[in-house]
C-alpha atoms as a PDB file:
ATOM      1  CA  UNK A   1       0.000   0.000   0.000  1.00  0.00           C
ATOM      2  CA  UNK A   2       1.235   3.277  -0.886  1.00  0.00           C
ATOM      3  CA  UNK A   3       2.037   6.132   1.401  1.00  0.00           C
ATOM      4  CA  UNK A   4       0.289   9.066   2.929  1.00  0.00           C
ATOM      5  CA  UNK A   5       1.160  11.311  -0.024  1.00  0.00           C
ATOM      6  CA  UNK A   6      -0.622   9.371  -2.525  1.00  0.00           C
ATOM      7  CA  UNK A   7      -4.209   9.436  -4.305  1.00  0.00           C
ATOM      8  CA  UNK A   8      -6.775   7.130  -2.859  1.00  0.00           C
ATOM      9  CA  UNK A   9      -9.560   5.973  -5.333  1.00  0.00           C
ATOM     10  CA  UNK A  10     -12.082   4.700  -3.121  1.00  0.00           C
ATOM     11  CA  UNK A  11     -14.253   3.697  -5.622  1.00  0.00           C
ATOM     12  CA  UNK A  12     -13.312   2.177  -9.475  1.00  0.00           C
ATOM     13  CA  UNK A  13     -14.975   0.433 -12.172  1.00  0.00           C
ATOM     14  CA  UNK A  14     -11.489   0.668 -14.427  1.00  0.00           C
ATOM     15  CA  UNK A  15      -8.562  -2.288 -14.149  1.00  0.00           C
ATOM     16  CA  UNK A  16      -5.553   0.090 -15.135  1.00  0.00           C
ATOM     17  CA  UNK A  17      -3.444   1.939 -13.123  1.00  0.00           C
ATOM     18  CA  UNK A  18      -2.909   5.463 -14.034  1.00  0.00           C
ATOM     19  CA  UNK A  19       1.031   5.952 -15.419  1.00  0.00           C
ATOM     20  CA  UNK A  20       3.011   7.966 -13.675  1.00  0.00           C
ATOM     21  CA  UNK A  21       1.250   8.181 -10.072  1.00  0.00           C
ATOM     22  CA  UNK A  22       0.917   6.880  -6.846  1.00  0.00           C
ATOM     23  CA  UNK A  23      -2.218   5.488  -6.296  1.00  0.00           C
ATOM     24  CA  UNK A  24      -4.123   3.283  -3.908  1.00  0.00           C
ATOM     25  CA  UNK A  25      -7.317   2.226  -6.267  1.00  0.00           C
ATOM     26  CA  UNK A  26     -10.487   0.393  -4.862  1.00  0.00           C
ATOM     27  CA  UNK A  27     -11.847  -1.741  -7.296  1.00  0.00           C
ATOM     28  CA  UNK A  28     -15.577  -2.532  -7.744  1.00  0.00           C
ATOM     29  CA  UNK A  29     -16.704  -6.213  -8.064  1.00  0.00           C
ATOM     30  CA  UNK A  30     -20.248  -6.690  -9.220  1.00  0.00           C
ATOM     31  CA  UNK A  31     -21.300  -9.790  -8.046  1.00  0.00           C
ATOM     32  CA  UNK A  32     -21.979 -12.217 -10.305  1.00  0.00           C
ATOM     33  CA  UNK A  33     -20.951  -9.599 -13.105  1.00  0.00           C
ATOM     34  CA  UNK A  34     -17.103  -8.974 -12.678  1.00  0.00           C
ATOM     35  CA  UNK A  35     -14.751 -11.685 -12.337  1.00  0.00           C
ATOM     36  CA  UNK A  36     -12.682 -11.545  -8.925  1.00  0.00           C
ATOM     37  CA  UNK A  37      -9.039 -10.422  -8.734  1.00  0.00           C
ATOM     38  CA  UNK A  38      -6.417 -10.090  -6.146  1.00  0.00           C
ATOM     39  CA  UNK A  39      -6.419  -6.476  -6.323  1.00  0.00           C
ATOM     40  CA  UNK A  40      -7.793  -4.707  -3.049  1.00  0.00           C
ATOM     41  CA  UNK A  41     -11.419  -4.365  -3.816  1.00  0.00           C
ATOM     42  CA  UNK A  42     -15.285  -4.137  -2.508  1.00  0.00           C
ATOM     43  CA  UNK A  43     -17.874  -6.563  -3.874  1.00  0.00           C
ATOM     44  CA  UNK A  44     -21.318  -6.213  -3.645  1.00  0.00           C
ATOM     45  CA  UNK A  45     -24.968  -6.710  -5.709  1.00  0.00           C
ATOM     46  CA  UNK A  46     -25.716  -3.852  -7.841  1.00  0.00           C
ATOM     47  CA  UNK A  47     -29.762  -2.733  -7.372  1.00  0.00           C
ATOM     48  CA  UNK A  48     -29.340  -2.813 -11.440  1.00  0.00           C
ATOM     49  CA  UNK A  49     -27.592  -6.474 -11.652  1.00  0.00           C
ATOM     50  CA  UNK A  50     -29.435  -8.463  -9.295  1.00  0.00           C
ATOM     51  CA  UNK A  51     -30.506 -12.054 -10.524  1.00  0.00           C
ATOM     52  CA  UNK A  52     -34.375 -13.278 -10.178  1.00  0.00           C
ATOM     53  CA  UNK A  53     -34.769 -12.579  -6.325  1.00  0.00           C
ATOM     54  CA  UNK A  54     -31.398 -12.107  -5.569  1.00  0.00           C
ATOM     55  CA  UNK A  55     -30.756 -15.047  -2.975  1.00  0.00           C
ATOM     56  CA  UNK A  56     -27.796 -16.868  -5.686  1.00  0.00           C
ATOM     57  CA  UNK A  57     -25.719 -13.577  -5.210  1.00  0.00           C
ATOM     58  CA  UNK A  58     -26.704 -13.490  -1.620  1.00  0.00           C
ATOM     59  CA  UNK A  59     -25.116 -17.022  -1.155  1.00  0.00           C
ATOM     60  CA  UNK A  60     -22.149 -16.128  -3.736  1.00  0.00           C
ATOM     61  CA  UNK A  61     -21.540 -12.699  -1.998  1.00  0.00           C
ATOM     62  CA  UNK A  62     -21.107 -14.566   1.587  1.00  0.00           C
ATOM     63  CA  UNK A  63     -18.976 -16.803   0.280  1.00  0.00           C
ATOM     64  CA  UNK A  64     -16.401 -14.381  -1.366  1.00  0.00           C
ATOM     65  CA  UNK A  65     -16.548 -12.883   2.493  1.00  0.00           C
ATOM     66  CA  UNK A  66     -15.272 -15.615   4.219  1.00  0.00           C
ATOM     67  CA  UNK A  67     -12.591 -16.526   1.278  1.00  0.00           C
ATOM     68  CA  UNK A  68     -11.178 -13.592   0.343  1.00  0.00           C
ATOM     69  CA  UNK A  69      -9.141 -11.413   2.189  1.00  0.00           C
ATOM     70  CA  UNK A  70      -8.944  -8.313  -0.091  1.00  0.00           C
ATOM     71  CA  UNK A  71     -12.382  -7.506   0.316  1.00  0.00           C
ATOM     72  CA  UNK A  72     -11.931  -4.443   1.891  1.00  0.00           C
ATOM     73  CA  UNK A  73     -15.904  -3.067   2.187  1.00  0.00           C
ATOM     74  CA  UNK A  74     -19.614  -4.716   0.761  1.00  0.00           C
ATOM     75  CA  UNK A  75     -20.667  -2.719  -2.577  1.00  0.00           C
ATOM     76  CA  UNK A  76     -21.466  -1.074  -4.136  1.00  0.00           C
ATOM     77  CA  UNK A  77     -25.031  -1.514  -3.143  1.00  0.00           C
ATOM     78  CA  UNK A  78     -28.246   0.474  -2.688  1.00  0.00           C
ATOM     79  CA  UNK A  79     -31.619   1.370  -4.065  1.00  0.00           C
ATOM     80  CA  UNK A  80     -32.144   3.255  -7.467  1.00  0.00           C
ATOM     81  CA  UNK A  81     -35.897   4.454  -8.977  1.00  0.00           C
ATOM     82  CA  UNK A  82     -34.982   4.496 -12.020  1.00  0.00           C
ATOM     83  CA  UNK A  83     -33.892   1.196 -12.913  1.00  0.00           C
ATOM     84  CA  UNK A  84     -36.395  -1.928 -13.487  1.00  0.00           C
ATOM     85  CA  UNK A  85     -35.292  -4.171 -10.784  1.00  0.00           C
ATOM     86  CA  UNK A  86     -38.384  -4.317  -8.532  1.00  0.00           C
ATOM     87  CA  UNK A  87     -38.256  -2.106  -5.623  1.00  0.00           C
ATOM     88  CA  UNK A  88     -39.323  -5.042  -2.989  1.00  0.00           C
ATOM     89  CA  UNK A  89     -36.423  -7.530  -4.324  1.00  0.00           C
ATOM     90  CA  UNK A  90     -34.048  -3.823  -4.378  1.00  0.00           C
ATOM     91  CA  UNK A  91     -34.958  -3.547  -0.552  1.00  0.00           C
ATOM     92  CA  UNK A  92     -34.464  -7.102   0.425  1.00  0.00           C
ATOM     93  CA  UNK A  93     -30.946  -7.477  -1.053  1.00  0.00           C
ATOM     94  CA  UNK A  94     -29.851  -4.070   0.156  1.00  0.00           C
ATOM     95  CA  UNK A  95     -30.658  -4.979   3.542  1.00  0.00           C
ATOM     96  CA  UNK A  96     -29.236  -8.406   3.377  1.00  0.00           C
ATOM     97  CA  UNK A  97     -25.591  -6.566   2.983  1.00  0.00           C
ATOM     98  CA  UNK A  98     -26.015  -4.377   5.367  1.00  0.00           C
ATOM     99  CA  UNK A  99     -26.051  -7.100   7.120  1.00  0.00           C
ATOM    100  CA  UNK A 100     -23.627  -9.040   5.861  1.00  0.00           C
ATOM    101  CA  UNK A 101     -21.395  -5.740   6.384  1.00  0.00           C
ATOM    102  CA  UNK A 102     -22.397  -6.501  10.444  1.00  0.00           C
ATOM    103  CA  UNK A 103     -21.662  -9.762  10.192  1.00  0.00           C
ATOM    104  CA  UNK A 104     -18.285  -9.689   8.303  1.00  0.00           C
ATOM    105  CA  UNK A 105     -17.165  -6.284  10.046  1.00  0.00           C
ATOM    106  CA  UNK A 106     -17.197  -4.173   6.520  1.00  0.00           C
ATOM    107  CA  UNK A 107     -17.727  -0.550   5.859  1.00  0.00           C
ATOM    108  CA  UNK A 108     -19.953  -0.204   2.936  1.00  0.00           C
ATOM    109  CA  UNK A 109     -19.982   1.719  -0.337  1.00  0.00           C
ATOM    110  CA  UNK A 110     -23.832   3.388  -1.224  1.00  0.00           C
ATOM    111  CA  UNK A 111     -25.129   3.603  -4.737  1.00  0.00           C
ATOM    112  CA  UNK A 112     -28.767   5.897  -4.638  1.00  0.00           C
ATOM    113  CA  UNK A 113     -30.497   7.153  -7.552  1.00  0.00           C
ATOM    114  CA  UNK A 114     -33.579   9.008  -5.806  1.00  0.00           C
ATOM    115  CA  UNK A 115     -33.671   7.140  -2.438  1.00  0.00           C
ATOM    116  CA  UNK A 116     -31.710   8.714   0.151  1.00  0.00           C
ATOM    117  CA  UNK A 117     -34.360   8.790   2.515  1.00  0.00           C
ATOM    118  CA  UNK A 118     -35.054   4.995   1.985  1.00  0.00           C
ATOM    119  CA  UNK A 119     -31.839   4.616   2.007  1.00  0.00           C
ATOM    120  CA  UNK A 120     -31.077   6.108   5.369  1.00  0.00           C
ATOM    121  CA  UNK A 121     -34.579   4.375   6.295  1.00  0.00           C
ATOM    122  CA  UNK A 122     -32.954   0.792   6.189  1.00  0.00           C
ATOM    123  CA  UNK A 123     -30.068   1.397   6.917  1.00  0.00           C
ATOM    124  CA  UNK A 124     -31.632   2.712  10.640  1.00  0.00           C
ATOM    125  CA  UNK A 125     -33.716  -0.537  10.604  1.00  0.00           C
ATOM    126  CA  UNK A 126     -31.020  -3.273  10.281  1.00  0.00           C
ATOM    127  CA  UNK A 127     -29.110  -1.248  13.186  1.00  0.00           C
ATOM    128  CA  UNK A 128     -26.160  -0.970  10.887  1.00  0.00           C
ATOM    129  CA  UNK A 129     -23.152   0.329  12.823  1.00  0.00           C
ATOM    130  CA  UNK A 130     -20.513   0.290  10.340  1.00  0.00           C
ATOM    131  CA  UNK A 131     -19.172   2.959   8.275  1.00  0.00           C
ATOM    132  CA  UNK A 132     -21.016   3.907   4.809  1.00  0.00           C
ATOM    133  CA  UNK A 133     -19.883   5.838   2.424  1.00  0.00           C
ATOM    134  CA  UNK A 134     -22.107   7.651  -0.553  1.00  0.00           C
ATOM    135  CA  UNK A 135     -20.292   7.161  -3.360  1.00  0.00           C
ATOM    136  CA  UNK A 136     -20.705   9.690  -6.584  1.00  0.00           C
ATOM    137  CA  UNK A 137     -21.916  12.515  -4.432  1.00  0.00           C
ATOM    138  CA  UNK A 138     -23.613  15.296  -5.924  1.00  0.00           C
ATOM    139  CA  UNK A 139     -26.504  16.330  -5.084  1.00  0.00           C
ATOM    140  CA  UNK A 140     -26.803  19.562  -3.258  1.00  0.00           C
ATOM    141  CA  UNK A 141     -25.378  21.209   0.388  1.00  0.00           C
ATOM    142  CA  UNK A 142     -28.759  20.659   1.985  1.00  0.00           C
ATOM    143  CA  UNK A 143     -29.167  16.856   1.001  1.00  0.00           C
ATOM    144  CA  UNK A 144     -24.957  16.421   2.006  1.00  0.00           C
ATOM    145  CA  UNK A 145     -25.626  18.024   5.575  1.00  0.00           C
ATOM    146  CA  UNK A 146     -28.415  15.083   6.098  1.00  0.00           C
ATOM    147  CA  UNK A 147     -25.950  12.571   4.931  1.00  0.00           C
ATOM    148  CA  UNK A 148     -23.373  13.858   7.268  1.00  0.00           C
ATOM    149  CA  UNK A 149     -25.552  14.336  10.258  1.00  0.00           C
ATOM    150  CA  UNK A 150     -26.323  10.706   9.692  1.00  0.00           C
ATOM    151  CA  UNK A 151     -22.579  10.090   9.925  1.00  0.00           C
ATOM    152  CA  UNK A 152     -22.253   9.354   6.190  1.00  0.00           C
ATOM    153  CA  UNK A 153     -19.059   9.596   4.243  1.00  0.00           C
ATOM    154  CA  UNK A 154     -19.408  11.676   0.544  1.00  0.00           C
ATOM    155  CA  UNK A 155     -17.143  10.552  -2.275  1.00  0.00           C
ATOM    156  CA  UNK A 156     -16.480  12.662  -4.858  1.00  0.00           C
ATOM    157  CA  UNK A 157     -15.940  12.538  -8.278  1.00  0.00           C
ATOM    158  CA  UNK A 158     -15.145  13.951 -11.488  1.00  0.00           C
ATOM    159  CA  UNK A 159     -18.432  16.087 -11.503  1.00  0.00           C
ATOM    160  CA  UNK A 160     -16.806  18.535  -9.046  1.00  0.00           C
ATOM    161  CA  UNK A 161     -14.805  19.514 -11.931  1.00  0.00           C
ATOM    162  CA  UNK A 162     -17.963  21.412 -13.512  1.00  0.00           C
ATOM    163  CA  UNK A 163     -17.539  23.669 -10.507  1.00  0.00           C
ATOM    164  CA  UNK A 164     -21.078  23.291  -9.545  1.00  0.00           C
ATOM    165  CA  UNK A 165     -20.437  21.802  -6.279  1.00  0.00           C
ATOM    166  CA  UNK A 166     -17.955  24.752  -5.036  1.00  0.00           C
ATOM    167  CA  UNK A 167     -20.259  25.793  -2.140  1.00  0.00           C
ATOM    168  CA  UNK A 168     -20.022  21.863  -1.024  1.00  0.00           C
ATOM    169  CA  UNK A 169     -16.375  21.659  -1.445  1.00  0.00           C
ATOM    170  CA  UNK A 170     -15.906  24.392   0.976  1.00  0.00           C
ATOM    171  CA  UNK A 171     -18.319  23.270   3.320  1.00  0.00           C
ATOM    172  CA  UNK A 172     -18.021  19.566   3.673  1.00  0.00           C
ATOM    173  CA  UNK A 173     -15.885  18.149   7.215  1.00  0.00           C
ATOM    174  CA  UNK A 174     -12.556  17.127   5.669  1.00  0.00           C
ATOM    175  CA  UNK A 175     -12.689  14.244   8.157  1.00  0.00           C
ATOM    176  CA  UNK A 176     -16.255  12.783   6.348  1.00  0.00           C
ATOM    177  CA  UNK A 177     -14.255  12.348   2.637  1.00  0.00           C
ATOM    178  CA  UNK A 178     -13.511  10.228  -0.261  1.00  0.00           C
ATOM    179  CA  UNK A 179     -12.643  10.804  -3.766  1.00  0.00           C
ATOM    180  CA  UNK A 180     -13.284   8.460  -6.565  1.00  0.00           C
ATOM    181  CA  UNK A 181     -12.988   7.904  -9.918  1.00  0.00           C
ATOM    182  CA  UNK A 182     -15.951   5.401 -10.615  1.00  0.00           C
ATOM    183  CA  UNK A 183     -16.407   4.928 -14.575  1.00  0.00           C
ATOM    184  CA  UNK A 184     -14.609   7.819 -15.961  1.00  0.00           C
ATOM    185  CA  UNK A 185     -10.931   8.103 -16.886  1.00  0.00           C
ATOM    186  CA  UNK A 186      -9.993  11.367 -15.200  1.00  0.00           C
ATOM    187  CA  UNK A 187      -7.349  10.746 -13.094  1.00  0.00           C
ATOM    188  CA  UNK A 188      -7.909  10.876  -9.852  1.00  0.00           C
ATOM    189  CA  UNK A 189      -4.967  13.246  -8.963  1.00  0.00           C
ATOM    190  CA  UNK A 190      -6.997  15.752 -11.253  1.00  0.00           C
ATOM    191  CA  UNK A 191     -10.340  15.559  -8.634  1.00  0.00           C
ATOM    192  CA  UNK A 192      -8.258  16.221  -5.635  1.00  0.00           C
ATOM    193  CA  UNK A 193      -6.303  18.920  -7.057  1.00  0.00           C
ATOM    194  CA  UNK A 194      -9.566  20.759  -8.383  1.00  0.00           C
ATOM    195  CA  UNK A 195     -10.792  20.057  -4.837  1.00  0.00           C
ATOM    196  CA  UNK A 196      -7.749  21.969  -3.464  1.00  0.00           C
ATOM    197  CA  UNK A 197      -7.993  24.856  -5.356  1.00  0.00           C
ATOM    198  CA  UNK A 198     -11.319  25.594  -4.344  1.00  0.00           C
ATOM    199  CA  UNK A 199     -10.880  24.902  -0.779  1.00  0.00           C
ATOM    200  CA  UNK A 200      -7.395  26.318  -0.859  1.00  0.00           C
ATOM    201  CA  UNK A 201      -5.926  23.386   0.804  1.00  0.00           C
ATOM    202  CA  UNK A 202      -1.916  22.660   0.236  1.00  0.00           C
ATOM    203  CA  UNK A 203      -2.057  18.749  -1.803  1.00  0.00           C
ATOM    204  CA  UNK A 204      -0.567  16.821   0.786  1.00  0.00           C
ATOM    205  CA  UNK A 205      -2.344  17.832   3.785  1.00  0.00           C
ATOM    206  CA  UNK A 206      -5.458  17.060   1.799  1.00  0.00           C
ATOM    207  CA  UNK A 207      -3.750  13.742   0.584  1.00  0.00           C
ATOM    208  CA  UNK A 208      -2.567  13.014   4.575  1.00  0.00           C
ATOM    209  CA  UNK A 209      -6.520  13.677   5.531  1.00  0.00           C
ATOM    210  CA  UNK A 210      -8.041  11.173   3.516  1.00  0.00           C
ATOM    211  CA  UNK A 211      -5.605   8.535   4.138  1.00  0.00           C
ATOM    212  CA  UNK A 212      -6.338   9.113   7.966  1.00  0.00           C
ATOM    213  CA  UNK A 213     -10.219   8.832   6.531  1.00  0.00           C
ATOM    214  CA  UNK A 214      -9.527   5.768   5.109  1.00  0.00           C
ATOM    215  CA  UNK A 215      -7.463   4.198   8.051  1.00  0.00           C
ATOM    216  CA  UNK A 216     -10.422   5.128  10.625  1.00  0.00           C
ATOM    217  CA  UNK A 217     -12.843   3.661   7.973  1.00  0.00           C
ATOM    218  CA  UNK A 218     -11.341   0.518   7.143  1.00  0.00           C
ATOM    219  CA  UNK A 219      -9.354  -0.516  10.428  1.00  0.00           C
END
């Protein structure tokens, strides 16, 4: 693992490692999509891939737990309206890895399209103590200060670069962040550098913050 000066991407969909830099990358295993690798990574059902009612993936998802070591966190996982899986079978597996995440001791990585209340909703139902983080925040300041006050960690990705989430850059708790670089190819150096500049932050302090982020989240 690399030092406290390099990039953390705590959320990838992409296999390569960008040239030139020091990067720690998280890679995203859909389960029963992507194939598994030895790279550190978190592995979870998709709301959009889930199988029939789910319960296959349930069973395959446990068993990757208690195999493989480099599971580092369950997801990415959530609810989303706008896809056709339906809702009932979306709430049932999302709350199955929550509780897996109890049961295996696992932070966990959010996907919402138009659910964060739901969201929120089960994840206050199962009891879930561990650490979740929202990934591909960005939504607005008001909807972020619920997240947070629910102890939420926001990733954030290459839609900061727009610069229509300055007002959350400069408000959000350094200590409640994660950048990632999901699906696109921006590097990730270029998302925390944007992110400096508006919050007029020196690189490596920013860099030595989320690496303390990710050492309280993941143990």
């Amino acid at each position: 693992m690399q030092n406290r000066s390099s990039f953390i991407d705590i959320h990838t969909h992409q296999d390569t490692v960008e040239s030139g830099s020091s990067t720690f990358h998280l890679r995203n295993v859909i389960i029963a999509r992507d194939k598994m690798n030895t790279h550190p990574c978190s592995a979870g059902i998709h709301p959009w891939y889930i199988q029939e009612d789910g319960k296959a993936q349930l069973n395959m998802l446990r068993e990757m737990l208690g195999t493989y070591t480099n599971i580092l966190a369950i997801g990415e996982c959530g609810l989303d309206k706008v896809t056709a899986t339906p809702w009932q079978t979306q709430e049932a597996i999302f709350s199955a890895q929550l509780t897996l995440a109890g049961e295996f001791n696992k932070p966990i990585i959010i996907h919402c399209v138009r659910a964060y209340q739901e969201v929120i909703r089960l994840i206050k139902h199962v009891q879930n103590t561990k650490p979740v983080i929202m990934h591909g925040f960005n939504k607005s300041v008001g909807l972020a200060r619920q997240l947070l006050d629910q102890h939420f960690y926001l990733s954030l990705g290459d839609s900061i670069l727009r610069g229509h989430q300055d007002q959350l850059i400069a408000d959000i708790p350094l200590d409640r962040l994660f950048f990632e670089t999901d699906s696109s190819t921006t590097p990730i150096s270029e998302i925390y550098m944007y992110f400096c500049r508006v919050r007029n932050l020196r690189l490596n302090e920013l860099q030595a913050q989320i690496w303390s982020n990710f050492e309280e989240v993941f143990n």
